[in-house]
C-alpha atoms as a PDB file:
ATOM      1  CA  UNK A   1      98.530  98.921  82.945  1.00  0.00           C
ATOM      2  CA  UNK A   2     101.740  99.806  84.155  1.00  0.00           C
ATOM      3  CA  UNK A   3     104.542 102.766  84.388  1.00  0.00           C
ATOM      4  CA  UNK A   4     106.798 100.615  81.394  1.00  0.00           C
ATOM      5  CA  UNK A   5     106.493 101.653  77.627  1.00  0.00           C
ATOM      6  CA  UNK A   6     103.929  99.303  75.965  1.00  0.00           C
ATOM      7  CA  UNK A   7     105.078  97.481  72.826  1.00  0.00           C
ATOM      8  CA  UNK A   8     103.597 100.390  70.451  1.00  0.00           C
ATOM      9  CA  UNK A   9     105.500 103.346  71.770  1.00  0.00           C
ATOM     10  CA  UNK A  10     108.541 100.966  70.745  1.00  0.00           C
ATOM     11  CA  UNK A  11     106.943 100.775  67.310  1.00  0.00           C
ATOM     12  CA  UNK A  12     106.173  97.224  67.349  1.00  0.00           C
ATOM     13  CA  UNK A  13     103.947  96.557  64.516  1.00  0.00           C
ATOM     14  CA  UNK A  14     100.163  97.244  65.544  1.00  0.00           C
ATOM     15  CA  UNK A  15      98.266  95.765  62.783  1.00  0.00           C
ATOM     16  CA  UNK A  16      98.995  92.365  64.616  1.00  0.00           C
ATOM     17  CA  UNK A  17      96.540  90.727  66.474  1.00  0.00           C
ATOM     18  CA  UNK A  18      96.826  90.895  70.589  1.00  0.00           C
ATOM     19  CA  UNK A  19      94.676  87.397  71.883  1.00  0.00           C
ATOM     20  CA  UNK A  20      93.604  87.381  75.348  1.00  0.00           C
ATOM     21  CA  UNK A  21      93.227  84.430  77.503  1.00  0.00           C
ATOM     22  CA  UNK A  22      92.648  83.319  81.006  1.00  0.00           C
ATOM     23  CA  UNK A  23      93.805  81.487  83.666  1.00  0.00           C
ATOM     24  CA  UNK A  24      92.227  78.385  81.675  1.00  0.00           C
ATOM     25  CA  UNK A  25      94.167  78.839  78.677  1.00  0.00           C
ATOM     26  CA  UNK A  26      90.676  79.831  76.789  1.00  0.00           C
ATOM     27  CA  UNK A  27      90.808  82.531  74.488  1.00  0.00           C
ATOM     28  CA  UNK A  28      88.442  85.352  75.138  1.00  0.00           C
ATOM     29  CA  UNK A  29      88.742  88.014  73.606  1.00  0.00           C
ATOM     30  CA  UNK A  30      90.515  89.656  70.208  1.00  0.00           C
ATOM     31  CA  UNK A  31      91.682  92.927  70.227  1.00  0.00           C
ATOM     32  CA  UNK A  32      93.509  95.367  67.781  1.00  0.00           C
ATOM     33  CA  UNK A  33      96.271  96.441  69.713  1.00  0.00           C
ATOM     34  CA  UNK A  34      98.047  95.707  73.025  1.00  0.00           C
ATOM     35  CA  UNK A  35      96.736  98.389  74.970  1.00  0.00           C
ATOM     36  CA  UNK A  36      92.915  97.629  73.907  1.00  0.00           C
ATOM     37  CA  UNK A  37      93.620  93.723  74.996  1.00  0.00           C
ATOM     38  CA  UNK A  38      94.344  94.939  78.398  1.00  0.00           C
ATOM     39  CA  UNK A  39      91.576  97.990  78.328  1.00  0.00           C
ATOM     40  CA  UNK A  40      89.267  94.645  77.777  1.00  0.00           C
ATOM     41  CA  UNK A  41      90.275  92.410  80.430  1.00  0.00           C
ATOM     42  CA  UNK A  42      90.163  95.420  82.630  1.00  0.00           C
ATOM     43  CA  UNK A  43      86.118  95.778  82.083  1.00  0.00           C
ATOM     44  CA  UNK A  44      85.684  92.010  81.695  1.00  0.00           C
ATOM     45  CA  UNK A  45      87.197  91.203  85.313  1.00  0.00           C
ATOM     46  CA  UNK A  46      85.544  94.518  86.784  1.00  0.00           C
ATOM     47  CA  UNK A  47      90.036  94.955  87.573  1.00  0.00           C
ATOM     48  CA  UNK A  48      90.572  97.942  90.667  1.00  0.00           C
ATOM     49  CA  UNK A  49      94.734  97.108  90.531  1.00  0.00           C
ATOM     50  CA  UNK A  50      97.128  95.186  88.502  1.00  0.00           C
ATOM     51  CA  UNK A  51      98.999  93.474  91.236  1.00  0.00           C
ATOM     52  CA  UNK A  52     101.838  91.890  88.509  1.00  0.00           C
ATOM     53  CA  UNK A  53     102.331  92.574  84.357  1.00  0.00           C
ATOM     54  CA  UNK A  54     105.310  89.734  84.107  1.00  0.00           C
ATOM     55  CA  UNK A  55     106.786  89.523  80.087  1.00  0.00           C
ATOM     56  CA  UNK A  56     107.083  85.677  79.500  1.00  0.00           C
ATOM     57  CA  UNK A  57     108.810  86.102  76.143  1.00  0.00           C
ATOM     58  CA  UNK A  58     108.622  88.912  72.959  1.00  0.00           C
ATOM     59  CA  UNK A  59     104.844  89.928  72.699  1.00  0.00           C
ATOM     60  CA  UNK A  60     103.688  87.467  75.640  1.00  0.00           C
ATOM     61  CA  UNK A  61     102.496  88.849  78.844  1.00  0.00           C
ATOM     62  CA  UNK A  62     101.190  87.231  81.788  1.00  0.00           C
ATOM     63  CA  UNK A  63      98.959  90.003  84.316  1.00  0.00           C
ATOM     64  CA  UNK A  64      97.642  89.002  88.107  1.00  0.00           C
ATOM     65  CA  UNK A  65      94.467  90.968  88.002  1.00  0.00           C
ATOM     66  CA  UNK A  66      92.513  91.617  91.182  1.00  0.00           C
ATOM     67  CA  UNK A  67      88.874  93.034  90.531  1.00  0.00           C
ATOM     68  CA  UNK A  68      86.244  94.616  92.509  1.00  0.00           C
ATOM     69  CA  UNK A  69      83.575  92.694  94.608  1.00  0.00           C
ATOM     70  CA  UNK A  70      81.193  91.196  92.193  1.00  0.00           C
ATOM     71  CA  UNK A  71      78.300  89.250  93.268  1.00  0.00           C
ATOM     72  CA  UNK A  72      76.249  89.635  90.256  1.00  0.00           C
ATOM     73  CA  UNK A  73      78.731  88.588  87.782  1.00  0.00           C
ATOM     74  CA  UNK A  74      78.864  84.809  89.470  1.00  0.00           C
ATOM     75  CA  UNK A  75      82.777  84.862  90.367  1.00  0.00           C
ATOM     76  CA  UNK A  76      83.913  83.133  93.482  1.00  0.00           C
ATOM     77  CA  UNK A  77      87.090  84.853  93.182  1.00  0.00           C
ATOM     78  CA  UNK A  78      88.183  88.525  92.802  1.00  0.00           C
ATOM     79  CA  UNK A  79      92.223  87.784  91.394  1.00  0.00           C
ATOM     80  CA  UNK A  80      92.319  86.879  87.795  1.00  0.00           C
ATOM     81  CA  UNK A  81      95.075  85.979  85.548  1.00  0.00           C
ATOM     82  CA  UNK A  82      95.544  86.932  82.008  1.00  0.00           C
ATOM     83  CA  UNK A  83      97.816  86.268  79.615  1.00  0.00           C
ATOM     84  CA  UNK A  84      97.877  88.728  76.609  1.00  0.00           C
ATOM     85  CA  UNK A  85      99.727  86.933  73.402  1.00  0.00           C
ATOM     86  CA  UNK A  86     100.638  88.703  70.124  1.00  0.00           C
ATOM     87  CA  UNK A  87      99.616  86.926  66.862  1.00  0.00           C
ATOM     88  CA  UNK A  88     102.993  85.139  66.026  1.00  0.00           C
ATOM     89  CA  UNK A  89     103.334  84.523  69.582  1.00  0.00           C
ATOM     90  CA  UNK A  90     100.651  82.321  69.661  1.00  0.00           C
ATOM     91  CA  UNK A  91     101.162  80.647  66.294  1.00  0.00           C
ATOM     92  CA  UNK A  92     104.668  79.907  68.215  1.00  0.00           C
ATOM     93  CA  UNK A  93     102.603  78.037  70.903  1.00  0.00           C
ATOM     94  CA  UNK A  94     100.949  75.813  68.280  1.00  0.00           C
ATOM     95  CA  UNK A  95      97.146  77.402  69.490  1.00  0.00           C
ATOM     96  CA  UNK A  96      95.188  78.134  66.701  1.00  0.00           C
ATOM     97  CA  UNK A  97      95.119  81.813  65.893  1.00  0.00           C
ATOM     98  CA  UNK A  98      91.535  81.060  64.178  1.00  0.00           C
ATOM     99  CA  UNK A  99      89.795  80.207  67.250  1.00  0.00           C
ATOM    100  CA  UNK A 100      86.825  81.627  68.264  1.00  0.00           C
ATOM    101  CA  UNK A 101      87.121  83.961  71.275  1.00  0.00           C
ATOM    102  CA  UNK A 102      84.473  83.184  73.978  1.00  0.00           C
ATOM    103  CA  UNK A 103      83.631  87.291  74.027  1.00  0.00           C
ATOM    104  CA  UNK A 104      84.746  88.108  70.050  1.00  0.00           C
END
């Protein structure tokens, strides 16, 4: 999503959970791997241009997402926020890494 090395070209460990969630603080989606957490919200939101990737802390990252026109998907708004969390991460944050993600 940006020009900056992602966490796995620094060899952080990619067998670890990446947990997606919105602006909301619901978890939506699961992925593998850091890069297919942000491939994800990319489709979900429809995105055209990440306007901000911010890193809140190790493996925590916080995106301003601003998709496409969508008037069959039902959104009043076309900027999103994400925030992509790594596994320990969010057991750091006390939220349950055993939640079910609204799109698993």
């Amino acid at each position: 999503m940006t020009d900056a090395p992602s966490p796995e070209d620094l060899g952080v460990d990619q067998k670890v959970p990446w947990y997606v969630y919105d602006r909301n603080q619901d978890l939506l989606h699961i992925a593998p791997t850091l890069t297919e957490a942000e491939a994800w919200a990319i489709a979900h939101w429809g995105v055209v241009e990440v306007a901000d990737r911010e890193e809140v802390a190790d493996h925590d990252y916080w995106y301003l997402l601003f998709a496409a026109p969508q008037e069959e998907a039902g959104y009043t708004s076309r900027d999103f926020q994400a925030r992509i969390i790594r596994r320990d991460r969010v057991i750091a944050l006390r939220r349950d890494p055993d939640a079910a993600p609204r799109h698993p």
